[in-house]
Protein backbone atom coordinates (compact mmCIF):
# COMPACT_ATOMS: atom_id res chain seq x y z
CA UNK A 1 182.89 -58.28 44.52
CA UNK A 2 185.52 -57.31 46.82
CA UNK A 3 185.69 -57.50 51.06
CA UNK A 4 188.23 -55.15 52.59
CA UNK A 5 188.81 -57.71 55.66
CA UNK A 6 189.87 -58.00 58.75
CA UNK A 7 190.13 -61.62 59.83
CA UNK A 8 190.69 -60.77 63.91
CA UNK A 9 187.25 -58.78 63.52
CA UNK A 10 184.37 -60.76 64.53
CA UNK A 11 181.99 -58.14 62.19
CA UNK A 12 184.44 -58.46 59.41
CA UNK A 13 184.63 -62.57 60.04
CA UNK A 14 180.81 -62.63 60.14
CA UNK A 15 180.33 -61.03 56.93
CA UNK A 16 182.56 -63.07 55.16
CA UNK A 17 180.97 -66.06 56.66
CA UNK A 18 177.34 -64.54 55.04
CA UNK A 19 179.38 -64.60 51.64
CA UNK A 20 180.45 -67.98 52.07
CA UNK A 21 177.24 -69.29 52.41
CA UNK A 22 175.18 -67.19 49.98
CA UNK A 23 178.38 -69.05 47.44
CA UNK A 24 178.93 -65.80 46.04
CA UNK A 25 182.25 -65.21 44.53
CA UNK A 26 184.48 -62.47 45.75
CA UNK A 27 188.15 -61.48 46.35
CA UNK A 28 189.15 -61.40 49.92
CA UNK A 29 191.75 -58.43 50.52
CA UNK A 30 193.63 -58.29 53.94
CA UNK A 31 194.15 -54.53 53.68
CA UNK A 32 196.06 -54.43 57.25
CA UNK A 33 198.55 -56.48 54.99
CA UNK A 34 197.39 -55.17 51.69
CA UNK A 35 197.01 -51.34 52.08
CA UNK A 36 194.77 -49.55 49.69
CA UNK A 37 196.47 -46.59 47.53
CA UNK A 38 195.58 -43.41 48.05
CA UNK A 39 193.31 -43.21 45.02
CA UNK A 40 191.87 -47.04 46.26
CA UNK A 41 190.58 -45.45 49.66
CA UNK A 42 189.66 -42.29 47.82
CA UNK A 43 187.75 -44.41 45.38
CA UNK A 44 185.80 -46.83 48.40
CA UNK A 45 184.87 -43.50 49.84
CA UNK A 46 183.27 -42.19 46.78
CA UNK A 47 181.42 -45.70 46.27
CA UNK A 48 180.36 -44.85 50.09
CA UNK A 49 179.47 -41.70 49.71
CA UNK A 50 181.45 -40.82 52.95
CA UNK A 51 184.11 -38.77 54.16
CA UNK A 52 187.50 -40.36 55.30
CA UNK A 53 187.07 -39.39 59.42
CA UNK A 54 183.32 -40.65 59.24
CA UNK A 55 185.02 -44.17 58.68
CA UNK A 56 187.64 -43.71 61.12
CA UNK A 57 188.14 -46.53 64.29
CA UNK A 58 187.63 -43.40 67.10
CA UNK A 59 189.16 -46.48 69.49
CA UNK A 60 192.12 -46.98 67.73
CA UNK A 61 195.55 -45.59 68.87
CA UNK A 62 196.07 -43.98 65.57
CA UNK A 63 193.18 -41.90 65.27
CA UNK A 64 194.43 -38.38 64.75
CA UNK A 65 192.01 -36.19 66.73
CA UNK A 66 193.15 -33.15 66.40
CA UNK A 67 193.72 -33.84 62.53
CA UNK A 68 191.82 -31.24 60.73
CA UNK A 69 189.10 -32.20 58.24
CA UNK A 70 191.12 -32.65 55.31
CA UNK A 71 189.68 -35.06 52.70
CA UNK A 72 193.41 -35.62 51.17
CA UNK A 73 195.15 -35.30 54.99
CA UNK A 74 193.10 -38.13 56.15
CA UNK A 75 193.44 -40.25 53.36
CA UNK A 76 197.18 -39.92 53.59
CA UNK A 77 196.61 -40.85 57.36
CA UNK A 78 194.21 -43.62 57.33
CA UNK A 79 196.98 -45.25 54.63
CA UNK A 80 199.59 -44.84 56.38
CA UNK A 81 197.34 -46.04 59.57
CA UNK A 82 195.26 -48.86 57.92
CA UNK A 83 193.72 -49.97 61.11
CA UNK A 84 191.41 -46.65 61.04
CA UNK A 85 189.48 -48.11 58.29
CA UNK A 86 186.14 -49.51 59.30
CA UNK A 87 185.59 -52.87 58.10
CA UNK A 88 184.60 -54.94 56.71
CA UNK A 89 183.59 -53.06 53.44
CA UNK A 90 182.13 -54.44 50.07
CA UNK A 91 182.64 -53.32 46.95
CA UNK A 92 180.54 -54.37 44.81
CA UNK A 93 180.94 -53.19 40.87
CA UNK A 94 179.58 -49.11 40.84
CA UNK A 95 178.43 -49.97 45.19
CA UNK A 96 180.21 -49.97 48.33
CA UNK A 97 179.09 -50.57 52.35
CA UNK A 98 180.14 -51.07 55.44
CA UNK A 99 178.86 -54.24 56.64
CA UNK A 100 178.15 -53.67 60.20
């Protein structure tokens, strides 16, 4: 099991809190410092069965709103832009979700 986290986010702090004490074992990643690939986002998406701009941060100063809906072109944005990622997400094996 995997958390893409966020430790400034009180949602993404709160979830891995709920990991903590259900002592399951996972692999914190700090993807604002540790960026997914291309094919890692791509991937997460797939597991979430969920299109790049329906897991965009609207609030954020990056979000490209005028950016057409390009599967690849957001990928390549939201990247480049890792704050646009909702978070936290777990991954867990063949699963993924938001944990909101």
């Amino acid at each position: 099991m995997e958390i893409w986290h966020n430790p400034r986010c009180s949602k993404s702090r709160a979830a891995k809190q709920r990991l903590d004490e259900s002592n399951v074992e996972y692999t914190e990643r700090r993807y604002l410092d540790d960026v997914p690939t291309p094919d890692e986002l791509d991937h997460v998406l797939e597991l979430l069965n969920k299109q790049p701009w329906e897991i965009a941060r609207k609030k954020e100063a990056a979000y490209p709103a005028t950016l057409e809906h390009d599967r690849a072109k957001w990928i390549e944005h939201m990247v480049a832009n890792p704050s646009l990622i909702e978070r936290p997400i777990i991954i867990d094996g063949d699963s993924a979700r938001i944990e909101r």
